[in-house]
C-alpha atoms as a PDB file:
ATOM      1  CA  UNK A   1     -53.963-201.042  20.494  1.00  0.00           C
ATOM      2  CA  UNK A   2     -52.538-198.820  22.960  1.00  0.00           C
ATOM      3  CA  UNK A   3     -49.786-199.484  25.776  1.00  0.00           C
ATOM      4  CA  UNK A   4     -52.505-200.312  28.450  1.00  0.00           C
ATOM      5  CA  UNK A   5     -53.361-203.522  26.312  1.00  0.00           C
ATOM      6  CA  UNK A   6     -50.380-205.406  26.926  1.00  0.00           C
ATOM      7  CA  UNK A   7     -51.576-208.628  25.205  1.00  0.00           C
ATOM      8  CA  UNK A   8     -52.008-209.012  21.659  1.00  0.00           C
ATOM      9  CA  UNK A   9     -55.571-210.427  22.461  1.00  0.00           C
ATOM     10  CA  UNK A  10     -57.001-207.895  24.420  1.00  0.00           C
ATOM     11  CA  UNK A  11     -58.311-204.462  22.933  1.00  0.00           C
ATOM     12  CA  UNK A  12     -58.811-201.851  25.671  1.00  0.00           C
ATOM     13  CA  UNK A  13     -59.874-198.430  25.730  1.00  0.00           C
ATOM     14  CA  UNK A  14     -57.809-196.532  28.278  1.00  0.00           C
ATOM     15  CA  UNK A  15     -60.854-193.760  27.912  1.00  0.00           C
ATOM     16  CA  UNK A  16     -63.455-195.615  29.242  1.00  0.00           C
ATOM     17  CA  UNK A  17     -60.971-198.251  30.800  1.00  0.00           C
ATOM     18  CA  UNK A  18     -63.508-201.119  29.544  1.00  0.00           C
ATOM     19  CA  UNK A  19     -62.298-204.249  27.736  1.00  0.00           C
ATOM     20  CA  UNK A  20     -63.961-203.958  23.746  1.00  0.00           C
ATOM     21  CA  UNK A  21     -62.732-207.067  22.360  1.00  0.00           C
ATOM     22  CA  UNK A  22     -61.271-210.567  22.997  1.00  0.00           C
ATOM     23  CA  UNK A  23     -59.406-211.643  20.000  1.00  0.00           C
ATOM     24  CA  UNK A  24     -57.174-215.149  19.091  1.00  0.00           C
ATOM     25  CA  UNK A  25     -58.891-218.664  19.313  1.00  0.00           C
ATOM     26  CA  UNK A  26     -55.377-220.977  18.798  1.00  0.00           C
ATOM     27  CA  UNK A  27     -55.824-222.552  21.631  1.00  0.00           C
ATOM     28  CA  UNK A  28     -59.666-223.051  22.316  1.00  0.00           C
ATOM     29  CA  UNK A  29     -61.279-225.985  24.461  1.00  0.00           C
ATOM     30  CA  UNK A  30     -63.378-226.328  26.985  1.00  0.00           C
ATOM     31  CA  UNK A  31     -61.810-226.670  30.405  1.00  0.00           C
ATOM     32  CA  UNK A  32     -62.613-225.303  34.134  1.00  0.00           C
ATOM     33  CA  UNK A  33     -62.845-221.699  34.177  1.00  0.00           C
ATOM     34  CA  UNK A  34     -60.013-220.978  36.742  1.00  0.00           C
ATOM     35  CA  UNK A  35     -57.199-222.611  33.645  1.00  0.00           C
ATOM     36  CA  UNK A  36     -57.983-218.909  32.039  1.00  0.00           C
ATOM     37  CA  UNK A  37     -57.305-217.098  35.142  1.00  0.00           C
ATOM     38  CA  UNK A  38     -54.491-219.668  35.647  1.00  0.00           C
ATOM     39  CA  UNK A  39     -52.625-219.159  32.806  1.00  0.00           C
ATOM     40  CA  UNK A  40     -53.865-216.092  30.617  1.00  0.00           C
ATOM     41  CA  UNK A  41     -54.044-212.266  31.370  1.00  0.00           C
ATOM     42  CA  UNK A  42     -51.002-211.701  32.899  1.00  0.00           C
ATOM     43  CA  UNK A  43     -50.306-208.783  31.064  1.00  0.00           C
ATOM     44  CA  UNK A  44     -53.755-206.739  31.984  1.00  0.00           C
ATOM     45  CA  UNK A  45     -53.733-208.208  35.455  1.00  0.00           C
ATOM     46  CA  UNK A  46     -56.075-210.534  35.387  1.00  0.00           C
ATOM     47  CA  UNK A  47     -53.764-213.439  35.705  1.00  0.00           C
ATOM     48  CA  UNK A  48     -54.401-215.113  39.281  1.00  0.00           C
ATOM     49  CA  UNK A  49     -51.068-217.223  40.692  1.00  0.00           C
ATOM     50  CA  UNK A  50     -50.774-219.347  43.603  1.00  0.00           C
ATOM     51  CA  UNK A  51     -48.817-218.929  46.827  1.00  0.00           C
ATOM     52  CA  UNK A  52     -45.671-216.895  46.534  1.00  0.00           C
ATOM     53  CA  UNK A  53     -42.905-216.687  49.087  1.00  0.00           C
ATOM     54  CA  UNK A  54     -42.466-212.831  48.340  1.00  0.00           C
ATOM     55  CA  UNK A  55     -45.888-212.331  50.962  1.00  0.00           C
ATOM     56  CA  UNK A  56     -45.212-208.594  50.567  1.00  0.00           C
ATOM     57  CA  UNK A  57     -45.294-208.153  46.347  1.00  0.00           C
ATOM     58  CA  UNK A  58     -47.594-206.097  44.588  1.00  0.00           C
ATOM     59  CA  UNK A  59     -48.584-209.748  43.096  1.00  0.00           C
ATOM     60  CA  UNK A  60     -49.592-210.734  46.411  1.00  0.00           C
ATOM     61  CA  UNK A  61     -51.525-207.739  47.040  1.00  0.00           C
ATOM     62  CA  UNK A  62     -53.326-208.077  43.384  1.00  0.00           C
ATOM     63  CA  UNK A  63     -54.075-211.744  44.443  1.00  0.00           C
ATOM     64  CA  UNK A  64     -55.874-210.393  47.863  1.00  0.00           C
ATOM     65  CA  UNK A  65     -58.091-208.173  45.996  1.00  0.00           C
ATOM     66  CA  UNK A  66     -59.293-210.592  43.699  1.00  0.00           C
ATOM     67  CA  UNK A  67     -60.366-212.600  46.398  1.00  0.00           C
ATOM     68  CA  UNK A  68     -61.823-210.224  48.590  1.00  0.00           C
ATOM     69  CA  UNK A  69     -62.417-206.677  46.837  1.00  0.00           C
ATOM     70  CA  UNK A  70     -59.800-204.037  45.452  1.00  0.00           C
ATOM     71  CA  UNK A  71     -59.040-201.247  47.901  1.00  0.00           C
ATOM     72  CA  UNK A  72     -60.363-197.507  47.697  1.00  0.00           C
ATOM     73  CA  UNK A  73     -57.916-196.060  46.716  1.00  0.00           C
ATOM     74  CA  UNK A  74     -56.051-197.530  44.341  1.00  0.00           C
ATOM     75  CA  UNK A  75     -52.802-198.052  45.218  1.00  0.00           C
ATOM     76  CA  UNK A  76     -49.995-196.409  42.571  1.00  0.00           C
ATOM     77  CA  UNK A  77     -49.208-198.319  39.268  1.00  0.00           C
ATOM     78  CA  UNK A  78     -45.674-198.612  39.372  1.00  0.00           C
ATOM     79  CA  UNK A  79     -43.162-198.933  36.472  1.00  0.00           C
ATOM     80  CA  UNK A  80     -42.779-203.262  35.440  1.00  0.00           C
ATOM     81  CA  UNK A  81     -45.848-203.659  38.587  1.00  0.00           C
ATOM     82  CA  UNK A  82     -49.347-204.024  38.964  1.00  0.00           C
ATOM     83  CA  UNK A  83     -51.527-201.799  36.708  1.00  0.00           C
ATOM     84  CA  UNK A  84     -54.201-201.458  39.932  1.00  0.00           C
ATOM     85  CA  UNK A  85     -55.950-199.557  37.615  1.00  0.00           C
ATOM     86  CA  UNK A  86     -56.457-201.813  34.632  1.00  0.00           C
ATOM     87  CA  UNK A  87     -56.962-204.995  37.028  1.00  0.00           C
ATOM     88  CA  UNK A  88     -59.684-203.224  38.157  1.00  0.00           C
ATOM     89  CA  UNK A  89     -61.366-202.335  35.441  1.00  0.00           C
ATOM     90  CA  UNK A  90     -60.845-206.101  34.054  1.00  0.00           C
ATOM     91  CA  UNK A  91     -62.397-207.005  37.568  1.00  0.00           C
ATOM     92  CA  UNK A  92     -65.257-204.863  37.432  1.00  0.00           C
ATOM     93  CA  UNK A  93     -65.915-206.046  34.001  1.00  0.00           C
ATOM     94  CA  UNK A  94     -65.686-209.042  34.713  1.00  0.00           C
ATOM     95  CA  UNK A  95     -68.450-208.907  37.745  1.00  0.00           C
ATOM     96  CA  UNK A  96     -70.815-206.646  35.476  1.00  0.00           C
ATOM     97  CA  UNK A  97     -71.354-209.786  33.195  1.00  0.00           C
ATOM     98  CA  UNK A  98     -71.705-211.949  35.676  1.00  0.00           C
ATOM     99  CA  UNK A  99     -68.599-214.063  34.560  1.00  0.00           C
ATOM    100  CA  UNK A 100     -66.748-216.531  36.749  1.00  0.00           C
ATOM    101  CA  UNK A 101     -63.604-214.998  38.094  1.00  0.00           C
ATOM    102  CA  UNK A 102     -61.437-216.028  41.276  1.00  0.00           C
ATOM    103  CA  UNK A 103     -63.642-214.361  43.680  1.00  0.00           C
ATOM    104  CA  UNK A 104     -66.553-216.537  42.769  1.00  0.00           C
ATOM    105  CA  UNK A 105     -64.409-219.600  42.389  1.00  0.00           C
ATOM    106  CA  UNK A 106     -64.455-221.901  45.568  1.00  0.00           C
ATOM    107  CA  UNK A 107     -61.502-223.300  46.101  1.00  0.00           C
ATOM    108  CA  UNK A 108     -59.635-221.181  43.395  1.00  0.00           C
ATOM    109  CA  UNK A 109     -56.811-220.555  46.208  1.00  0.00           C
ATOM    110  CA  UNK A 110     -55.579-224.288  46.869  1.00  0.00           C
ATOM    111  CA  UNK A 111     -56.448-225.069  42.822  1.00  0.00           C
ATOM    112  CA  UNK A 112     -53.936-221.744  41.966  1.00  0.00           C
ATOM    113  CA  UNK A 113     -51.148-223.597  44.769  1.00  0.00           C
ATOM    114  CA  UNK A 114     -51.413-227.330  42.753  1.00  0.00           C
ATOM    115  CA  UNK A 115     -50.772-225.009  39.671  1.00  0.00           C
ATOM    116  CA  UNK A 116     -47.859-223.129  41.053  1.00  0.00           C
ATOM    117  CA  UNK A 117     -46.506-227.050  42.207  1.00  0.00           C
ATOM    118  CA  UNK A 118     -46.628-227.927  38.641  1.00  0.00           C
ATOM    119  CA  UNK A 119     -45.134-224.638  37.099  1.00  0.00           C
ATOM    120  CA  UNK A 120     -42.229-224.943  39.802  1.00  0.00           C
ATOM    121  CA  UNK A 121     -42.166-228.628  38.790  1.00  0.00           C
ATOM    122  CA  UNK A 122     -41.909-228.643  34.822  1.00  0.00           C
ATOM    123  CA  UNK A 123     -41.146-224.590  34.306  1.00  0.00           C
ATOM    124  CA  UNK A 124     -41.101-223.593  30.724  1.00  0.00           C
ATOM    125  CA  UNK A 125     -37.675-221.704  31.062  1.00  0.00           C
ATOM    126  CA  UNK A 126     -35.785-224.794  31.598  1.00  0.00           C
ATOM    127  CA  UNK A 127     -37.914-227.029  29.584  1.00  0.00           C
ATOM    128  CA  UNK A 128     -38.965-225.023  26.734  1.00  0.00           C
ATOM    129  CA  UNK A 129     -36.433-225.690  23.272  1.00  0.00           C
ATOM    130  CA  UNK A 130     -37.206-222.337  22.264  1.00  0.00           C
ATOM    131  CA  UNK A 131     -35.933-220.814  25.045  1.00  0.00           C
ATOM    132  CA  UNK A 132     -33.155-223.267  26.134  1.00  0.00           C
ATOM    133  CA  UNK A 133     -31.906-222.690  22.590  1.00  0.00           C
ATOM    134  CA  UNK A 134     -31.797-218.793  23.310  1.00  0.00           C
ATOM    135  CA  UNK A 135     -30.663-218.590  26.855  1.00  0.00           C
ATOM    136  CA  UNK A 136     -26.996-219.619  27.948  1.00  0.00           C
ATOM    137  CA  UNK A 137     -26.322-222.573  29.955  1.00  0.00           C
ATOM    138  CA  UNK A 138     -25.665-220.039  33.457  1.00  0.00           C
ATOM    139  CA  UNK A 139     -29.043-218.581  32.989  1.00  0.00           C
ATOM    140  CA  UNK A 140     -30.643-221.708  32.075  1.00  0.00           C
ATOM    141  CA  UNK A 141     -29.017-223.504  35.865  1.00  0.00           C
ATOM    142  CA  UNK A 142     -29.759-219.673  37.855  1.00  0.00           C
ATOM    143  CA  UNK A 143     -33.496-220.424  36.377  1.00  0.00           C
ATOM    144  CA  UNK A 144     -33.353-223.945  37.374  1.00  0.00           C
ATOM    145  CA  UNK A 145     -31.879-223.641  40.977  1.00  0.00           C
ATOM    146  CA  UNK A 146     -34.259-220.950  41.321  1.00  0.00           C
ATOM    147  CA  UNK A 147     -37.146-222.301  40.895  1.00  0.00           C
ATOM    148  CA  UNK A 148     -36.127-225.748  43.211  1.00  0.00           C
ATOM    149  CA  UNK A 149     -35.535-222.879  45.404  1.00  0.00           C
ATOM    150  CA  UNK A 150     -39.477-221.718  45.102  1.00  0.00           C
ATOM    151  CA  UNK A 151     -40.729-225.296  44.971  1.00  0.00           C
ATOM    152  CA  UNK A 152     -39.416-226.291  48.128  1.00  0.00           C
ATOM    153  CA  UNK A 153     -40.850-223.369  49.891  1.00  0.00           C
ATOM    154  CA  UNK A 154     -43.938-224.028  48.210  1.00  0.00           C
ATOM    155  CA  UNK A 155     -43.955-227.783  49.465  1.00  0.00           C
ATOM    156  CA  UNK A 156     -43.092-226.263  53.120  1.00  0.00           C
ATOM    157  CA  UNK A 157     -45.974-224.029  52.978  1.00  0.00           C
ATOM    158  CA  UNK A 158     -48.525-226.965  51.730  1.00  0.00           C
ATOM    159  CA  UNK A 159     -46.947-228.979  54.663  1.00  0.00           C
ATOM    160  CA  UNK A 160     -44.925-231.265  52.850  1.00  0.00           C
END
């Protein structure tokens, strides 16, 4: 694998920039096809999240093109960002065999905000035992304030 396939599922070839191989099945069952969208591919940019405060992030801007086309050009991949040029590829992929993906999903946007209500209701860094075991007490609170923080906003946006 090489540094463009980020997850240990994925195999990539950053010549052709075309997806050869989805690997792992330790958590298969059959469920709407947005949950993969939802909560896999984060690390090739295929992951698609729900409202976010930050209106300007590159995740915002990823979010926009999978709803309604990438932009020509790409913009830059930037160090810890977006890899515009992966998500594309995974996106283009994705269309060439005629797969389900957020663009073809109605309703994905208000299904992606219940999702984000439920991450910023139970998140895993305050709930998990593996991590609350390896994370101090300070983060642990900054992580939880934090994301009451988000989850109000989030409620203000939905007009609660």
């Amino acid at each position: 694998m090489d540094q463009h396939a980020a997850p240990s599922n994925v195999l990539y070839n950053p010549t052709t920039k075309q997806i050869t191989a989805l690997l792992d099945y330790d958590f298969t069952c059959i469920l709407h096809p947005s949950y993969e969208f939802l909560r896999s591919f984060s690390g090739i940019g295929g992951q698609f999240q729900g409202w976010s405060d930050i209106e300007s992030s590159e995740q915002t801007a990823l979010r926009d093109a999978k709803l309604h086309g990438f932009p020509s050009p790409l913009p830059e991949n930037t160090a810890d960002g977006v890899a515009w040029d992966v998500a594309k590829a995974w996106e283009d992929a994705l269309e060439k065999l005629h797969v389900k993906r957020p663009r073809t999903m109605g309703g994905i946007e208000k299904v992606a905000d219940v999702d984000a209500v439920l991450r910023s209701t139970l998140p895993w860094r305050v709930n998990n035992s593996d991590i609350l075991r390896m994370q101090s007490a300070e983060v642990t609170g900054k992580c939880r304030n934090d994301n009451e923080a988000q989850l109000v906003k989030l409620l203000d946006h939905l007009g609660f």
